[in-house]
N, C-alpha and C. Protein backbone atom coordinates (compact mmCIF):
# COMPACT_ATOMS: atom_id res chain seq x y z
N UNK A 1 -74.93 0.36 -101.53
CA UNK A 1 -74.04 0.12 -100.45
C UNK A 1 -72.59 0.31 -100.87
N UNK A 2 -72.69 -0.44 -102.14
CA UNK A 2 -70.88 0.12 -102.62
C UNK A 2 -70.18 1.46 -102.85
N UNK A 3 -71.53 2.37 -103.21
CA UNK A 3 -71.38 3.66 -103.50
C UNK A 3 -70.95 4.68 -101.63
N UNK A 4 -71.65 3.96 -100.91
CA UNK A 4 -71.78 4.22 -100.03
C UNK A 4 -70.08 4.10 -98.80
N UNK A 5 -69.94 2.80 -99.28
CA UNK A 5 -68.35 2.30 -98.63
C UNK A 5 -67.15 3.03 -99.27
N UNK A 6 -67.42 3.43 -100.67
CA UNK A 6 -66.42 4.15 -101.56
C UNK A 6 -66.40 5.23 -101.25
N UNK A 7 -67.71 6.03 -101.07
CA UNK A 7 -67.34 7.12 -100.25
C UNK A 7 -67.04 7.42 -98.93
N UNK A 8 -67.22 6.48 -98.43
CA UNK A 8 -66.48 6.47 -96.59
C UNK A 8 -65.06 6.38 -97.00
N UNK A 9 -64.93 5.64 -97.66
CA UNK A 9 -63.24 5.27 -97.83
C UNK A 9 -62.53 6.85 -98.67
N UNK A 10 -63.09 6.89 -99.45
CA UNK A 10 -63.02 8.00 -100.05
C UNK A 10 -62.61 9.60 -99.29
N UNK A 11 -63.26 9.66 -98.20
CA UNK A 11 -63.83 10.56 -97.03
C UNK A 11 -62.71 10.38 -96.20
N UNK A 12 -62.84 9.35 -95.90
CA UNK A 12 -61.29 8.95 -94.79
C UNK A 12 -59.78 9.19 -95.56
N UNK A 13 -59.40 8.80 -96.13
CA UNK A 13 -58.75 9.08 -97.46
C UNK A 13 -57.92 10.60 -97.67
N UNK A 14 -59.03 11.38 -97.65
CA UNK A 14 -59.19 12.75 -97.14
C UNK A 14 -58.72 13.30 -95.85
N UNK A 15 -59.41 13.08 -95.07
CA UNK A 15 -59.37 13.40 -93.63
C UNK A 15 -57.82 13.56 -92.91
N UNK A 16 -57.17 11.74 -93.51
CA UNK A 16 -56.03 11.54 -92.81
C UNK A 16 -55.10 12.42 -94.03
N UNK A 17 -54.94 12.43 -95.13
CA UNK A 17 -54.23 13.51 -95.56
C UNK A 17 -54.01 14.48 -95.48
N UNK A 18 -55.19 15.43 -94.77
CA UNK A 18 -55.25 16.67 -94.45
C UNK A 18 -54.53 16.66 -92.61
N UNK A 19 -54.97 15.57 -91.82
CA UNK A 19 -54.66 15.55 -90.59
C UNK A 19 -52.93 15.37 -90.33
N UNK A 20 -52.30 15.21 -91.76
CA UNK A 20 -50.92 15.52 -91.43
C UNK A 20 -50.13 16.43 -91.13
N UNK A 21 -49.57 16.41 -89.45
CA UNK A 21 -49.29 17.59 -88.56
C UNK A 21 -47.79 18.34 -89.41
N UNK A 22 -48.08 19.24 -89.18
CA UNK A 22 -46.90 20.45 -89.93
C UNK A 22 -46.64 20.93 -88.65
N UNK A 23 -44.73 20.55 -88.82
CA UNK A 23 -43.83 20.76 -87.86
C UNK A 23 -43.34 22.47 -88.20
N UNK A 24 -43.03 23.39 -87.36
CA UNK A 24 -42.42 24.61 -87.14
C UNK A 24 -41.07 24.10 -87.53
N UNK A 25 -40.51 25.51 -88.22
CA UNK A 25 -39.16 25.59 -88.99
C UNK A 25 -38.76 25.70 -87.56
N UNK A 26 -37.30 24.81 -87.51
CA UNK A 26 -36.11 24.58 -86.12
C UNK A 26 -34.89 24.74 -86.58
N UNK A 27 -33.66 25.26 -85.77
CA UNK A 27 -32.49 25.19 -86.38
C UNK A 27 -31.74 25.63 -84.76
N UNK A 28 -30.35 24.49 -84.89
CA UNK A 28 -29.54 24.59 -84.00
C UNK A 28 -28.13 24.82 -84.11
N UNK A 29 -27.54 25.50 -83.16
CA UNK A 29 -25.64 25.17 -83.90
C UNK A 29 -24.97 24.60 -83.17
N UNK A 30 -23.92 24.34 -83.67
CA UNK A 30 -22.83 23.88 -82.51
C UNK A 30 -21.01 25.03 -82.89
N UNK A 31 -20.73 25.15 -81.69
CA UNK A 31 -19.77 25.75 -81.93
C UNK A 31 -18.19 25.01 -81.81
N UNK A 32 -17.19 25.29 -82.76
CA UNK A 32 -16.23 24.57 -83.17
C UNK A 32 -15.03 25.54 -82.95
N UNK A 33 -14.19 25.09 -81.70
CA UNK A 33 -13.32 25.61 -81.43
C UNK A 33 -11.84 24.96 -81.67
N UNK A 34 -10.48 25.10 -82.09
CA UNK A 34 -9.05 24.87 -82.48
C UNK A 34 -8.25 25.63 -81.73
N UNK A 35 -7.50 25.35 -81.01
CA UNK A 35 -6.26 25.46 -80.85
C UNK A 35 -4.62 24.96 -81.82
N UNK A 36 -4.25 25.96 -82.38
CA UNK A 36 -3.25 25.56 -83.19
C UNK A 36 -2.16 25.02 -82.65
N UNK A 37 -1.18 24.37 -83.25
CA UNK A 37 0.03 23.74 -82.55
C UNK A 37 1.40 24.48 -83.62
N UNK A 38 2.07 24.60 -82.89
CA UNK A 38 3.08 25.17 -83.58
C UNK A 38 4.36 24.34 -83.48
N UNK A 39 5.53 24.10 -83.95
CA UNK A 39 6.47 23.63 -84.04
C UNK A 39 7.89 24.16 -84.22
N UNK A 40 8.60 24.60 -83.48
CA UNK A 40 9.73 25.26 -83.04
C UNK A 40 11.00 24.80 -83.07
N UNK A 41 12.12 24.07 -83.77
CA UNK A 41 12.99 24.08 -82.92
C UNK A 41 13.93 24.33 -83.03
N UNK A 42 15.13 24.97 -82.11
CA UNK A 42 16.52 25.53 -83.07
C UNK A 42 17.70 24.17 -82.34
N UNK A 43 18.96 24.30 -83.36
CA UNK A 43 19.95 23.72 -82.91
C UNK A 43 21.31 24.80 -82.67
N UNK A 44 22.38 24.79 -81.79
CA UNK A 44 23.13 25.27 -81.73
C UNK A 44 24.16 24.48 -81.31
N UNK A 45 25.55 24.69 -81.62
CA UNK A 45 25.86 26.17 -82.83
C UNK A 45 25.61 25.27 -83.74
N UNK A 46 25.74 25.83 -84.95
CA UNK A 46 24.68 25.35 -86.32
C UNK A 46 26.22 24.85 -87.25
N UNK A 47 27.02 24.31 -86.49
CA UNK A 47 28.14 24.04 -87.47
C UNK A 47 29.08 22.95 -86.96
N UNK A 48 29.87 22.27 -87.62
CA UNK A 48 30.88 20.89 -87.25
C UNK A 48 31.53 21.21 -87.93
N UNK A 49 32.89 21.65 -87.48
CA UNK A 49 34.06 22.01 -88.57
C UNK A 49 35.10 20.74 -87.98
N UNK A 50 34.73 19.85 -88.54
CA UNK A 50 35.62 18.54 -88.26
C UNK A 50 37.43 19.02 -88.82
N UNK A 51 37.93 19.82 -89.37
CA UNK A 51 39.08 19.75 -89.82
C UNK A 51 39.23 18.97 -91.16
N UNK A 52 40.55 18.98 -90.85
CA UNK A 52 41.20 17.88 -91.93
C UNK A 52 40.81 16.88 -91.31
N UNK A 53 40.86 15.64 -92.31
CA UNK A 53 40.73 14.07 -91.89
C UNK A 53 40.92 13.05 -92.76
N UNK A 54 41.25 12.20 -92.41
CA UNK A 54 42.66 11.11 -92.65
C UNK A 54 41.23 10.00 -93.05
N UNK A 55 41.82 9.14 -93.90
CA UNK A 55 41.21 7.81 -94.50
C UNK A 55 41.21 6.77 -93.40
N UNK A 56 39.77 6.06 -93.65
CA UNK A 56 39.79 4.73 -92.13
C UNK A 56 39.61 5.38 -90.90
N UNK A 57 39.29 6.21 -90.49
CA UNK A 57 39.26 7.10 -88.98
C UNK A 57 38.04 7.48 -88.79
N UNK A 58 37.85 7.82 -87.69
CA UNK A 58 36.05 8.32 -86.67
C UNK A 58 36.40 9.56 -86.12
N UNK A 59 35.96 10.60 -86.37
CA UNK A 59 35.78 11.90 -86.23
C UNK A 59 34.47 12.78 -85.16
N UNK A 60 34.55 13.55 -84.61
CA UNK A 60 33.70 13.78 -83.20
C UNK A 60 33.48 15.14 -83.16
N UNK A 61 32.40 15.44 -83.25
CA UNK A 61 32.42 17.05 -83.58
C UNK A 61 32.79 17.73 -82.32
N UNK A 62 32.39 17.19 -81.18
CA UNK A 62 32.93 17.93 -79.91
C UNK A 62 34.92 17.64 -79.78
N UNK A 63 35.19 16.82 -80.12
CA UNK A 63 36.63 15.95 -79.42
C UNK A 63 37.32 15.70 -80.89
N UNK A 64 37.17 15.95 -82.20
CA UNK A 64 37.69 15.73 -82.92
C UNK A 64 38.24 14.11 -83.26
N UNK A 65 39.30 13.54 -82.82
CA UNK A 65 39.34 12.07 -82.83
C UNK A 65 39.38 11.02 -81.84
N UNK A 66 39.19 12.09 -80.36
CA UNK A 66 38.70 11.70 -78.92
C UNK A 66 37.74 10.58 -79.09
N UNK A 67 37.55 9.62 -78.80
CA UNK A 67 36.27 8.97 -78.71
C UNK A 67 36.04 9.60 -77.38
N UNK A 68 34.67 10.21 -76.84
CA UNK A 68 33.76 9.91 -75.65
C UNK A 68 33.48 8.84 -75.09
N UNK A 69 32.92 9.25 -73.79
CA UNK A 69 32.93 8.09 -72.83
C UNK A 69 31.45 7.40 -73.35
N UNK A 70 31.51 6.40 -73.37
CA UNK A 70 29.75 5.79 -73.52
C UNK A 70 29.24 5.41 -72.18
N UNK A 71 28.09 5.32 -71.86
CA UNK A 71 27.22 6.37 -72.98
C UNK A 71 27.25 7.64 -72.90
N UNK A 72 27.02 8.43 -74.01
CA UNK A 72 27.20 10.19 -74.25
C UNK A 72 27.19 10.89 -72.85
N UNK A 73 27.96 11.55 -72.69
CA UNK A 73 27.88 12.36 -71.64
C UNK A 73 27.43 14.08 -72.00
N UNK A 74 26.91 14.75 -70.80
CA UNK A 74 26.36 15.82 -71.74
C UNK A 74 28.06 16.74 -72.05
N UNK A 75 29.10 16.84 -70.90
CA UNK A 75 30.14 17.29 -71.32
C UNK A 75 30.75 17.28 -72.71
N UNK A 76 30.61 16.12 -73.21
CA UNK A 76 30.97 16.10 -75.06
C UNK A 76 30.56 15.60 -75.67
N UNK A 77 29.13 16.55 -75.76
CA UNK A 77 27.96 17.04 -76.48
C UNK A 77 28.43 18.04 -77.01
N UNK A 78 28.83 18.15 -78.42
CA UNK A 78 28.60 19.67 -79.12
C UNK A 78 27.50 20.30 -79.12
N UNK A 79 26.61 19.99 -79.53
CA UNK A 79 24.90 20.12 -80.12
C UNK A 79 24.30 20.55 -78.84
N UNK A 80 23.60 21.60 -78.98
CA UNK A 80 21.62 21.20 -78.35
C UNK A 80 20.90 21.88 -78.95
N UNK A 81 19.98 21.39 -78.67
CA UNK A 81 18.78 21.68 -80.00
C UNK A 81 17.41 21.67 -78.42
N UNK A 82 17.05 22.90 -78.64
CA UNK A 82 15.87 23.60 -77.90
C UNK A 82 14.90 23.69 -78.65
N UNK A 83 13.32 22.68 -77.74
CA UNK A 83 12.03 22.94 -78.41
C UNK A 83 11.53 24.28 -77.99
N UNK A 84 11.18 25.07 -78.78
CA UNK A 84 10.21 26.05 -78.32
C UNK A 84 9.15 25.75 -78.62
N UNK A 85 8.48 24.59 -79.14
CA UNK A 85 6.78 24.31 -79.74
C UNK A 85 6.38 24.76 -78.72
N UNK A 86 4.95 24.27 -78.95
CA UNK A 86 4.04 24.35 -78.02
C UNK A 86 3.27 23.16 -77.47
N UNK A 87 3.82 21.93 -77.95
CA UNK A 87 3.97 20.53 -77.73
C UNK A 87 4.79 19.74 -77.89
N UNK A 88 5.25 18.98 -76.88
CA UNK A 88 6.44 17.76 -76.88
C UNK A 88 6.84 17.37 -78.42
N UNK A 89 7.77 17.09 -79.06
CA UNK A 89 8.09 16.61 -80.33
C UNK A 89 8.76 15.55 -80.21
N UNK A 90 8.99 14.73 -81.54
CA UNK A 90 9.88 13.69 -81.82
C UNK A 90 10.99 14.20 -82.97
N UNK A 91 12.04 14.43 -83.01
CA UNK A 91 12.65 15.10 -83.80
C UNK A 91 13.60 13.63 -84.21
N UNK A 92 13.89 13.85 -86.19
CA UNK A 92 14.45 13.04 -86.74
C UNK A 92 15.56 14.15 -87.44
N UNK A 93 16.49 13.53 -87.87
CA UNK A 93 17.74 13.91 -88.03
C UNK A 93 18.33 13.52 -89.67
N UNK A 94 18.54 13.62 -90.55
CA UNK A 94 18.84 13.40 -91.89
C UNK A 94 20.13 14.12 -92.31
N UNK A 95 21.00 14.15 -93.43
CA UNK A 95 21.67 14.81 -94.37
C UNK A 95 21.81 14.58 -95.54
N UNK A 96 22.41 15.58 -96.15
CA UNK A 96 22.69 15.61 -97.31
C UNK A 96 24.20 14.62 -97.95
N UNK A 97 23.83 14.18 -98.51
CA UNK A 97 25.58 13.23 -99.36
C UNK A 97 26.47 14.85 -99.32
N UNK A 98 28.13 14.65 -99.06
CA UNK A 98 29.20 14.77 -99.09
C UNK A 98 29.20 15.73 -100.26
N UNK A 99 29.15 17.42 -100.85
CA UNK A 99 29.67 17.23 -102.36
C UNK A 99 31.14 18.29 -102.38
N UNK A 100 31.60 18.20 -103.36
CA UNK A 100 32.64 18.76 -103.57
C UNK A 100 34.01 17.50 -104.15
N UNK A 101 34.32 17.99 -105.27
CA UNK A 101 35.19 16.91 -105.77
C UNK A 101 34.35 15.52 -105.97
N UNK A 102 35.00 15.00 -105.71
CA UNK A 102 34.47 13.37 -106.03
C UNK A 102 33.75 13.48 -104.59
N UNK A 103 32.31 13.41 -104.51
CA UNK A 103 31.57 13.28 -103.69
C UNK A 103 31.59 12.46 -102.77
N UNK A 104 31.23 12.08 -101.41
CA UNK A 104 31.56 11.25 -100.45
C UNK A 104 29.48 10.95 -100.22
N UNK A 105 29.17 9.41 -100.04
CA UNK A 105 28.16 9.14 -100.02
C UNK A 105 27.69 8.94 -98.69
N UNK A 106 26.79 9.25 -98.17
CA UNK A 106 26.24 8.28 -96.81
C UNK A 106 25.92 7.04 -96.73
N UNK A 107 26.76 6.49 -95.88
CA UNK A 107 25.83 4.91 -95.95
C UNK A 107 25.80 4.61 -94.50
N UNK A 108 25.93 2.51 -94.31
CA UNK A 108 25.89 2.17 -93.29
C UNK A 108 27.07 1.55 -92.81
N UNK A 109 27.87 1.52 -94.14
CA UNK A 109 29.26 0.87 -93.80
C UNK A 109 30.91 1.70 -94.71
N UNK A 110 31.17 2.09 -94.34
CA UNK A 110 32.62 2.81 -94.58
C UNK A 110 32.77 1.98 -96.21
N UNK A 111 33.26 2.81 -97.29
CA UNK A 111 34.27 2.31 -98.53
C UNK A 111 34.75 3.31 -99.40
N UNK A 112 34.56 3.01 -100.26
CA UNK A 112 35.67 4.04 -101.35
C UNK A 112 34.59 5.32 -101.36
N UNK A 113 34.95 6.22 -101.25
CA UNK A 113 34.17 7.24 -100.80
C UNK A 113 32.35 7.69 -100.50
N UNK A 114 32.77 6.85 -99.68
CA UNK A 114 31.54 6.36 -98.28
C UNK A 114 31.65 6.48 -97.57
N UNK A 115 31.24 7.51 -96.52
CA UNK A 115 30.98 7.50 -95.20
C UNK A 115 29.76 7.58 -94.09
N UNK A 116 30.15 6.96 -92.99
CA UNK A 116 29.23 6.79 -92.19
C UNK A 116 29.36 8.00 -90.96
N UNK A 117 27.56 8.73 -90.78
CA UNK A 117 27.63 9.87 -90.29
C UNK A 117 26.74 9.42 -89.34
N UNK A 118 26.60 9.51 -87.64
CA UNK A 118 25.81 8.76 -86.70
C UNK A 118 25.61 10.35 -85.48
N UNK A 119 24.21 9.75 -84.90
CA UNK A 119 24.24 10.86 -84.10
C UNK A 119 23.72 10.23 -83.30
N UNK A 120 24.05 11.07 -82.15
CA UNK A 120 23.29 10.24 -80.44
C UNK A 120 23.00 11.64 -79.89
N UNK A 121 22.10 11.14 -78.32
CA UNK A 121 21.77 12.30 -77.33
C UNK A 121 22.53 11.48 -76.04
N UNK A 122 22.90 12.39 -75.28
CA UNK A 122 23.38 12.28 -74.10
C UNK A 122 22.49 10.97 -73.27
N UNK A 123 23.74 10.03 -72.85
CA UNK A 123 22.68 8.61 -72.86
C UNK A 123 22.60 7.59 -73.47
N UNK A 124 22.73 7.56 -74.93
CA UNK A 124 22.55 6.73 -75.52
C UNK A 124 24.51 6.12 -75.92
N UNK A 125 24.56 4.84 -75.54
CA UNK A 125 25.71 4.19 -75.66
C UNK A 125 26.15 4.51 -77.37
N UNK A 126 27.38 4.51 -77.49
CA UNK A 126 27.79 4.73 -78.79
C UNK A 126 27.67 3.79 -79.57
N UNK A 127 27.18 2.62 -79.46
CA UNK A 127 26.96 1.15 -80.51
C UNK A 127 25.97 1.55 -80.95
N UNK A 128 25.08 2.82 -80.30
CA UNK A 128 23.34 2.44 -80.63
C UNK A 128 23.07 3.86 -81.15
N UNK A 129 24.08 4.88 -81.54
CA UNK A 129 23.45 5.95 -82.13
C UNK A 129 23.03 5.81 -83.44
N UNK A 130 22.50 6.72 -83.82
CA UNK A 130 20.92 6.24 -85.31
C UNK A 130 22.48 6.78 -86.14
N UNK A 131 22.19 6.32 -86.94
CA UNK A 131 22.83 6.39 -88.12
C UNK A 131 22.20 7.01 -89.46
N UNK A 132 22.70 7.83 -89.66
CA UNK A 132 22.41 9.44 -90.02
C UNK A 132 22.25 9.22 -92.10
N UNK A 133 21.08 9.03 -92.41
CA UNK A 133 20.41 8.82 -93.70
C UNK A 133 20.03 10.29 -94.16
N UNK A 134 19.74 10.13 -95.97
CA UNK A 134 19.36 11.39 -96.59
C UNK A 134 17.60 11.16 -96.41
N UNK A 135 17.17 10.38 -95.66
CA UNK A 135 15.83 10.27 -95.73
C UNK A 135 15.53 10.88 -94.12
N UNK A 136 14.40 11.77 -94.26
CA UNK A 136 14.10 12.79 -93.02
C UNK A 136 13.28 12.05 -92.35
N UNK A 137 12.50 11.01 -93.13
CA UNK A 137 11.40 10.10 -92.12
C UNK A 137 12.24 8.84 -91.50
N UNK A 138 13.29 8.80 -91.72
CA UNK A 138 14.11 7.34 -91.51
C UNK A 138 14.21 7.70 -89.87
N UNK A 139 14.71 8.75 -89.57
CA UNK A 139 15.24 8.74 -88.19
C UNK A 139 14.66 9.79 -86.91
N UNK A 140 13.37 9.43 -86.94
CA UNK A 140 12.40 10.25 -86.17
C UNK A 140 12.60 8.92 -84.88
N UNK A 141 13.70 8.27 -84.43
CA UNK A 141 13.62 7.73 -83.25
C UNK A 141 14.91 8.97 -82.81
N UNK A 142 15.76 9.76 -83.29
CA UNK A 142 16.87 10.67 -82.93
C UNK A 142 16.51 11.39 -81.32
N UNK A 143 15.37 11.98 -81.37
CA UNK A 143 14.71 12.05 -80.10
C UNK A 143 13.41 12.04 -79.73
N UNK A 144 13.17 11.67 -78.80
CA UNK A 144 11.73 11.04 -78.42
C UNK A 144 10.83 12.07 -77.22
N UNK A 145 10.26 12.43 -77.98
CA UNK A 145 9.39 13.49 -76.65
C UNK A 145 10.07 14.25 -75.60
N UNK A 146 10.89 15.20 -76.71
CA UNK A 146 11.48 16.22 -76.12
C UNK A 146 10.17 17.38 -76.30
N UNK A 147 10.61 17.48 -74.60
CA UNK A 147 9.20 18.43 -74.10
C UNK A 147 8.91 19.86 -74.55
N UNK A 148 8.14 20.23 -74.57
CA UNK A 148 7.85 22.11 -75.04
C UNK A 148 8.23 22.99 -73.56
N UNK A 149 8.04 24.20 -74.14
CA UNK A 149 8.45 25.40 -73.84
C UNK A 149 9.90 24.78 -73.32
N UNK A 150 10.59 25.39 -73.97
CA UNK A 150 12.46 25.30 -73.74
C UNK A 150 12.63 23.89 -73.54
N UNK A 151 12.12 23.16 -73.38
CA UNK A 151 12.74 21.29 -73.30
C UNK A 151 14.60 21.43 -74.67
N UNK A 152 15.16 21.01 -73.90
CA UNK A 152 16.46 20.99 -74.47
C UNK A 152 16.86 19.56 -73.90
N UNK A 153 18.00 19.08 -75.37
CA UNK A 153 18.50 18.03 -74.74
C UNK A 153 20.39 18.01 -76.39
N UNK A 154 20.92 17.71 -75.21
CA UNK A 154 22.33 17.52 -75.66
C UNK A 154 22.50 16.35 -76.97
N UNK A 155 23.22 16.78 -77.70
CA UNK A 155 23.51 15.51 -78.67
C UNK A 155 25.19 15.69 -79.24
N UNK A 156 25.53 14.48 -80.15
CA UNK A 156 27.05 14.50 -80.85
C UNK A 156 26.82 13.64 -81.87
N UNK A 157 27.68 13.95 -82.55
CA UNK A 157 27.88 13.81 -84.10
C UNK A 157 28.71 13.02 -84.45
N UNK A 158 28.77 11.77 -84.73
CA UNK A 158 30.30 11.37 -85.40
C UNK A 158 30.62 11.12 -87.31
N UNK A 159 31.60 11.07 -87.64
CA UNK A 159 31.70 10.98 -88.89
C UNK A 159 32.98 9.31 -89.04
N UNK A 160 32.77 8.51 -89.63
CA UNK A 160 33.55 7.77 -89.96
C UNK A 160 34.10 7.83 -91.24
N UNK A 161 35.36 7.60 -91.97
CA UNK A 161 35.48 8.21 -92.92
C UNK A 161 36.00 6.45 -94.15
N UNK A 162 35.63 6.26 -95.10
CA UNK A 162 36.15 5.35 -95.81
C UNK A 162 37.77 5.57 -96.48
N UNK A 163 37.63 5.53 -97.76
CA UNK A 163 39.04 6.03 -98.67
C UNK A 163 38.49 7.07 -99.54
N UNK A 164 39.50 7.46 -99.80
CA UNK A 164 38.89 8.96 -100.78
C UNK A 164 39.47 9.14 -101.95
N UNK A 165 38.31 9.71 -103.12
CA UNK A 165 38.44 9.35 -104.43
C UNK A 165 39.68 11.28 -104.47
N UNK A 166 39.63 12.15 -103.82
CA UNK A 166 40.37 13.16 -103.98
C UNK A 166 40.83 13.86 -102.75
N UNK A 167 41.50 14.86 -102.87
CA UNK A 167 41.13 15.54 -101.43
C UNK A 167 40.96 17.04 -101.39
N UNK A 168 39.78 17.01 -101.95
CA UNK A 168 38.77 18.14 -102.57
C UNK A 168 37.97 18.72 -100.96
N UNK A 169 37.94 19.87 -100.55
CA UNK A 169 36.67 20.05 -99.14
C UNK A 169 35.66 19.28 -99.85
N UNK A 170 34.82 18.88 -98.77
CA UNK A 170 33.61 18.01 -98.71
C UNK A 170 32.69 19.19 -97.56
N UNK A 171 31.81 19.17 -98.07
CA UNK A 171 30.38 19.67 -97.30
C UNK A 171 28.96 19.20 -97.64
N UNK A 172 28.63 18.78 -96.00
CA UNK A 172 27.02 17.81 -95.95
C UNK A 172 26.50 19.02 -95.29
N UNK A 173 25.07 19.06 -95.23
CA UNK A 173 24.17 19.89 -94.45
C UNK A 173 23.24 18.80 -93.05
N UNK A 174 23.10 19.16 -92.47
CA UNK A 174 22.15 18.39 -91.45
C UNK A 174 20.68 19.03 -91.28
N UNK A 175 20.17 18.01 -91.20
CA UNK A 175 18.64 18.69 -91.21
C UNK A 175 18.39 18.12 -90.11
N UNK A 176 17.80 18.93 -89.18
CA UNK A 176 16.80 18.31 -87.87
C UNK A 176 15.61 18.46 -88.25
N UNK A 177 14.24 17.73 -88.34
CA UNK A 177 12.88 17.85 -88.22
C UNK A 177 11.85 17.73 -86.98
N UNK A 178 11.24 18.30 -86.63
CA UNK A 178 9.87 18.06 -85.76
C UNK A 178 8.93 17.91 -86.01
N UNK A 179 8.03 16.95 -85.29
CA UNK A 179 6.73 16.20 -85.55
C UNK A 179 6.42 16.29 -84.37
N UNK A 180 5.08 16.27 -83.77
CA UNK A 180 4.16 16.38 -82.89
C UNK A 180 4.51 14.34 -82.27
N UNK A 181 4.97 14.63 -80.52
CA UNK A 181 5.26 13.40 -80.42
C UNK A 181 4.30 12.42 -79.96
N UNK A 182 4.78 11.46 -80.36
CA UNK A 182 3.81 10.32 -81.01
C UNK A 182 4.34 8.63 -79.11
């Protein structure tokens, strides 16, 4: 009888190993499509020839030592800066430190050759323009979802000036950046 159960079991054993169903080779795709984004933007005119300038004083790239009316009006706006992306941006605003002669630094508060460099867009009251750092990620609030294809928007520049170690020309560069807006 044992010989008998061992081979049933034995037999079955068999059976179900062989009765394991074999699936057909399958294969599916999926297709993966991108659209690129591009990032565009120019400023014009590409220059602030502030002049000469005097120690302790605020300087205006449109008006020279005019203060503007607050808040910015687009009339004296030097600047505009046109998106051509192909999506709305947030553009931040940076420069370079002062060089030539005894260098003039950027900061947040006017001193011995330190100055404070601020920028606004048409709109924004003059207490509250960003204040213009060598760091390019600092000031990505400069403008806020300025729109694509041609979206333009007005801006101005001011320079405050501390005391000065010479009176050597001084030249900063400005950098505008774009980022996909957020």
């Amino acid at each position: 009888m044992k010989r008998l159960v061992i081979s049933a079991v034995l037999a079955l054993v068999l059976v179900t190993s062989a009765a394991v169903p074999a699936f057909a080779a399958s294969s599916d795709t999926v297709s993966v499509t991108a659209t690129p984004i591009f990032l565009t933007i120019e400023v014009t005119p590409v220059d602030a020839p502030l002049g000469s300038v005097v120690e302790s004083s605020t300087y205006w790239a449109y008006g020279g030592l005019t203060t503007p009316q607050t808040p910015l009006a687009t009339g004296e706006c030097r600047f505009t800066t046109t998106n051509s992306s192909s999506v709305a941006v947030d553009i931040s605003i940076s420069a370079s430190n002062f060089i030539g002669g005894v260098d003039w630094t950027l900061a947040a508060t006017v001193g011995a050759d330190q100055v404070v460099m601020r920028a606004g867009t048409v709109g924004t009251a003059i207490g509250s323009m960003v204040v213009v750092t060598t760091d390019p990620a600092n000031n990505f609030t400069f403008h806020n979802d300025l729109g694509d294809t041609n979206g333009t928007e007005k801006w101005e520049l001011s320079l405050e000036t501390g005391t000065f170690g010479d009176e050597v020309l001084k030249t900063s560069v400005i950098t505008l950046q774009a980022r996909v807006a957020t």
